[in-house]
N, C-alpha and C. Protein backbone atom coordinates (compact mmCIF):
# COMPACT_ATOMS: atom_id res chain seq x y z
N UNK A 1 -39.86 -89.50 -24.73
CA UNK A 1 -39.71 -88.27 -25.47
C UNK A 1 -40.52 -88.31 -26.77
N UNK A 2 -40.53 -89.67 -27.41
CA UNK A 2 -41.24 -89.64 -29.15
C UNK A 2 -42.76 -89.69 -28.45
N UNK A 3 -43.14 -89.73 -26.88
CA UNK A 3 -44.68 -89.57 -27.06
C UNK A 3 -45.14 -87.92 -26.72
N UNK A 4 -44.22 -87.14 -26.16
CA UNK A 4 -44.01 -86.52 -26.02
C UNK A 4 -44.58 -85.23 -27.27
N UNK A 5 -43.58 -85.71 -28.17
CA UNK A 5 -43.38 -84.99 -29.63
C UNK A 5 -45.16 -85.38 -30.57
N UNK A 6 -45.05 -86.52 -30.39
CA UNK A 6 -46.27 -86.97 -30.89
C UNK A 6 -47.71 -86.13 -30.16
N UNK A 7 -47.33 -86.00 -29.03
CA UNK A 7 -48.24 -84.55 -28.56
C UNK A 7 -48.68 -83.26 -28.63
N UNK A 8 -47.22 -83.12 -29.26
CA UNK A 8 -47.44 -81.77 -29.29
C UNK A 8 -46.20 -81.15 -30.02
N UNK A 9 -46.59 -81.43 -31.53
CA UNK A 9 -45.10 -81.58 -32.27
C UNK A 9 -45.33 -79.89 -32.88
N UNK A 10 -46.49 -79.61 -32.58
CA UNK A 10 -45.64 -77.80 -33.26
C UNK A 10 -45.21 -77.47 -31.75
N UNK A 11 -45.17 -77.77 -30.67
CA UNK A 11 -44.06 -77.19 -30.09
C UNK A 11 -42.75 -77.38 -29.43
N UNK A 12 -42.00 -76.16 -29.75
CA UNK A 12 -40.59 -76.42 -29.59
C UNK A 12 -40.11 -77.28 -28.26
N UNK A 13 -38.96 -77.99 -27.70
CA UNK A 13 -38.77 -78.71 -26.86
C UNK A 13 -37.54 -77.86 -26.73
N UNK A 14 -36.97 -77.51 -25.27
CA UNK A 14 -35.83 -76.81 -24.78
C UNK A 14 -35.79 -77.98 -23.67
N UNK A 15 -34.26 -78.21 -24.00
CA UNK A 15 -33.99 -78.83 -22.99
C UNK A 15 -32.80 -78.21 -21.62
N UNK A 16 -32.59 -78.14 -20.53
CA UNK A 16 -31.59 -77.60 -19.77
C UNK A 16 -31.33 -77.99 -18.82
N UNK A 17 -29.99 -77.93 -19.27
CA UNK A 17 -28.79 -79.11 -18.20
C UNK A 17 -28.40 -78.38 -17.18
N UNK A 18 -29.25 -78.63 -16.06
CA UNK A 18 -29.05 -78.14 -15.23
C UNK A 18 -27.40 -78.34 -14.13
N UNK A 19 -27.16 -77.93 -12.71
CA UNK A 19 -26.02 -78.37 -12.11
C UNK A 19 -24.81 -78.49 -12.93
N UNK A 20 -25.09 -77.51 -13.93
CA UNK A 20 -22.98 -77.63 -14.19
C UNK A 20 -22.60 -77.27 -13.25
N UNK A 21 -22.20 -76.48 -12.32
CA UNK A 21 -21.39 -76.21 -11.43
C UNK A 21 -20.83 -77.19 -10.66
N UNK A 22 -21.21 -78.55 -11.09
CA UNK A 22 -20.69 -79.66 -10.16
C UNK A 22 -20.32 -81.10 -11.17
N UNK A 23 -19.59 -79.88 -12.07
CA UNK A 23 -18.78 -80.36 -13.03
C UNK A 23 -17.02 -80.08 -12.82
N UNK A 24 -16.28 -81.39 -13.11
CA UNK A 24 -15.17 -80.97 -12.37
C UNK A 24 -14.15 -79.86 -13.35
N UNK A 25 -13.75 -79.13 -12.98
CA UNK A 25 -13.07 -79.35 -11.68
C UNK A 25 -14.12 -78.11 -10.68
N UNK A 26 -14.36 -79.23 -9.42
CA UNK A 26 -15.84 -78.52 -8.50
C UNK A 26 -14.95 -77.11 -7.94
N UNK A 27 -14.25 -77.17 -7.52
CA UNK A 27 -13.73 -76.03 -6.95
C UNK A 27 -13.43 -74.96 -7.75
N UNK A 28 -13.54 -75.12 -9.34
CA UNK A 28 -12.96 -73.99 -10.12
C UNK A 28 -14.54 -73.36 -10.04
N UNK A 29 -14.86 -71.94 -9.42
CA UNK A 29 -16.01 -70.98 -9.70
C UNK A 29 -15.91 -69.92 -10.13
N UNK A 30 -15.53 -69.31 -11.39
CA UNK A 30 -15.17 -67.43 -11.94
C UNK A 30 -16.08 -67.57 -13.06
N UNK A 31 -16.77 -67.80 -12.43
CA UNK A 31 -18.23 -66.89 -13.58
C UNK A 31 -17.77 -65.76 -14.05
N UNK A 32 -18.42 -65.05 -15.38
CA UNK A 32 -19.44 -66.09 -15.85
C UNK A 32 -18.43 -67.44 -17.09
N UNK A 33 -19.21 -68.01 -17.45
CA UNK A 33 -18.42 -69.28 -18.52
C UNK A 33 -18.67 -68.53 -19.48
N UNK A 34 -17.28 -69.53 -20.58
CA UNK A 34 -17.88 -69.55 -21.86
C UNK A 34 -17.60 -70.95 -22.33
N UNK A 35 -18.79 -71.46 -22.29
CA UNK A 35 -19.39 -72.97 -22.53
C UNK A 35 -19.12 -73.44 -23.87
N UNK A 36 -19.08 -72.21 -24.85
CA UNK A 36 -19.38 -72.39 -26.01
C UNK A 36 -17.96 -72.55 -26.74
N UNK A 37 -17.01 -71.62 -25.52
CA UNK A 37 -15.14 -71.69 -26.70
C UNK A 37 -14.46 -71.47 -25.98
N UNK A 38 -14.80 -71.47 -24.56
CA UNK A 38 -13.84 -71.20 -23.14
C UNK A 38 -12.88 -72.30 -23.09
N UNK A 39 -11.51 -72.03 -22.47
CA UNK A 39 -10.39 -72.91 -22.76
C UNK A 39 -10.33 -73.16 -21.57
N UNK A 40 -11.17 -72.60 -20.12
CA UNK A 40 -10.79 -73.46 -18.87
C UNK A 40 -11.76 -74.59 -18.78
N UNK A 41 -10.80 -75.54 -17.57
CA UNK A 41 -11.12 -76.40 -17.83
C UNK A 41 -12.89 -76.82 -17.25
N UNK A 42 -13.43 -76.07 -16.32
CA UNK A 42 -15.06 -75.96 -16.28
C UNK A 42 -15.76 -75.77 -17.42
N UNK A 43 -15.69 -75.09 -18.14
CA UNK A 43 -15.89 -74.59 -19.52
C UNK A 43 -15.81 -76.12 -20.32
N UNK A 44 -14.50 -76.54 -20.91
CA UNK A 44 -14.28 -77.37 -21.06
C UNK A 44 -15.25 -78.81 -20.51
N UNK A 45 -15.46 -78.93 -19.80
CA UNK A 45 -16.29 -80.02 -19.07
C UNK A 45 -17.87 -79.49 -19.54
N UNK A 46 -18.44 -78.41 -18.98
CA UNK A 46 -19.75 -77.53 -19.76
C UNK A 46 -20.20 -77.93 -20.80
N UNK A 47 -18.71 -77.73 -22.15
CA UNK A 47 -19.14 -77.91 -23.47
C UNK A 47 -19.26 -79.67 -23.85
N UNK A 48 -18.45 -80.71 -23.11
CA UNK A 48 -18.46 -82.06 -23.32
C UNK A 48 -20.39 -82.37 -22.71
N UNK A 49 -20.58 -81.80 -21.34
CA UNK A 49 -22.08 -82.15 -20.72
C UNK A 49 -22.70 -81.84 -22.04
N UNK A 50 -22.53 -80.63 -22.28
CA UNK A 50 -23.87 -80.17 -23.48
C UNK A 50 -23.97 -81.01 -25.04
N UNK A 51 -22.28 -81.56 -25.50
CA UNK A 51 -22.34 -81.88 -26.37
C UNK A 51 -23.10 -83.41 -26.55
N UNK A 52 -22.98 -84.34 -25.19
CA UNK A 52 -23.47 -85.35 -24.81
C UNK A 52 -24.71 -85.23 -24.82
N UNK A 53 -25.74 -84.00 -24.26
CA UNK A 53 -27.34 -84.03 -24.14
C UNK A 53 -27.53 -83.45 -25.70
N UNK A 54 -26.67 -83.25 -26.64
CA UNK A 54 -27.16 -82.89 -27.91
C UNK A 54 -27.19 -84.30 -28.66
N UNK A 55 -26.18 -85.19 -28.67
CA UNK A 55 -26.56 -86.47 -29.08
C UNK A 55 -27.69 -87.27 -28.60
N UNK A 56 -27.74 -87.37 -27.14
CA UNK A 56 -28.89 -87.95 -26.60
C UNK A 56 -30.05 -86.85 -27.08
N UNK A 57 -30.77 -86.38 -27.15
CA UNK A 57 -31.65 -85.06 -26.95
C UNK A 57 -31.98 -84.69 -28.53
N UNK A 58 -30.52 -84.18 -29.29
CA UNK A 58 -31.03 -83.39 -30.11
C UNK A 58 -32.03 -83.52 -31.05
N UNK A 59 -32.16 -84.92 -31.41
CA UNK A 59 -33.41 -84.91 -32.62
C UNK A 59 -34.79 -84.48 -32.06
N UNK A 60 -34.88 -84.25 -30.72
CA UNK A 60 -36.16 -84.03 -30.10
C UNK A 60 -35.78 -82.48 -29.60
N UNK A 61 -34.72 -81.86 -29.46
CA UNK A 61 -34.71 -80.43 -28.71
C UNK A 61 -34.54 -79.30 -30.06
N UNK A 62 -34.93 -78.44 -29.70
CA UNK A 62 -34.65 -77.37 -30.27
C UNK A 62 -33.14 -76.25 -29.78
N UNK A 63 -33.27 -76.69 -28.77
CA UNK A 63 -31.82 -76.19 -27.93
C UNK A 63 -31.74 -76.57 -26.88
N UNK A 64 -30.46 -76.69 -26.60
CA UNK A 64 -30.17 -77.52 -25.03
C UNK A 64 -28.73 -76.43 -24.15
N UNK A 65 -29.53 -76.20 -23.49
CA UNK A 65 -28.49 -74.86 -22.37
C UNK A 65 -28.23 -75.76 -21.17
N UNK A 66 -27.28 -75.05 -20.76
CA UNK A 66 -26.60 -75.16 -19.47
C UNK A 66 -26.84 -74.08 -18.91
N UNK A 67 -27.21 -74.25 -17.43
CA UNK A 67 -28.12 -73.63 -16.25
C UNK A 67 -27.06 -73.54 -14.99
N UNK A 68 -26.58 -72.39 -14.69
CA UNK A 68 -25.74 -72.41 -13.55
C UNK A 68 -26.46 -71.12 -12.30
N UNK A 69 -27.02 -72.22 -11.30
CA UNK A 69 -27.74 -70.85 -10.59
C UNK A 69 -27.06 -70.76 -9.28
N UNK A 70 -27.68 -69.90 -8.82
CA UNK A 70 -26.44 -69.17 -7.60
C UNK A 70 -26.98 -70.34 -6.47
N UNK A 71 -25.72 -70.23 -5.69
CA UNK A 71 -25.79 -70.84 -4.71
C UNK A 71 -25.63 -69.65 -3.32
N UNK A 72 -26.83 -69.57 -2.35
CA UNK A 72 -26.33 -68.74 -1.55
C UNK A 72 -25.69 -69.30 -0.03
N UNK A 73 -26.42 -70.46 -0.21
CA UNK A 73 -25.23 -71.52 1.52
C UNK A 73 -23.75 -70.66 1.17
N UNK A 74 -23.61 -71.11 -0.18
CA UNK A 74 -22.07 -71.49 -0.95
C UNK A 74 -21.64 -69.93 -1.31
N UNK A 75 -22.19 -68.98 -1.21
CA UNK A 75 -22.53 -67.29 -1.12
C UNK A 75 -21.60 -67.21 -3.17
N UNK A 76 -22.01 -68.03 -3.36
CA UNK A 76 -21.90 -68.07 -5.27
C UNK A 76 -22.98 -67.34 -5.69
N UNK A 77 -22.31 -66.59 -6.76
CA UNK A 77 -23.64 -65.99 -7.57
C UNK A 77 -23.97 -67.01 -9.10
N UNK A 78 -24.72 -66.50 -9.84
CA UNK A 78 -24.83 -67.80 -10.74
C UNK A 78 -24.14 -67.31 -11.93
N UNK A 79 -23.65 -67.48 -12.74
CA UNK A 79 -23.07 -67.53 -13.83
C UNK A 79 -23.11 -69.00 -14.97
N UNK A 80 -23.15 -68.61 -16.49
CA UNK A 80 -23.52 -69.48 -17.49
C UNK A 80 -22.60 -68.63 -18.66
């Protein structure tokens, strides 16, 4: 990542955590989340993933999202 930055440090770095949806609990799906102050417990799990890639990550990201895309096998739509 620091060679990264050293490349190309005027630009911003986004990072995104992809596959929450297979964050437990796997079976809970009622999109959309709220990652950010949601009290279920997916949500809950969302905000611990993100808070973890902000320690690892943050001195190098500018923002770090969570990415929930539809699944159509699973006939899920995507929600974040």
């Amino acid at each position: 990542m620091q060679n990264i930055q050293a490349q190309a440090a005027d630009l911003p770095v986004i990072a995104v955590v992809t596959q929450m949806d297979r964050l437990r609990p796997l079976r809970e799906w009622l999109p959309p989340y709220d990652w950010q102050g949601g009290g279920r417990p997916k949500e809950q799990s969302m905000a611990e993933a993100v808070a973890y890639r902000q320690e690892t990550l943050g001195a190098w990201c500018e923002s770090i999202l969570p990415l929930v895309t539809a699944d159509q096998a699973q006939n899920r739509e995507h929600g974040g």
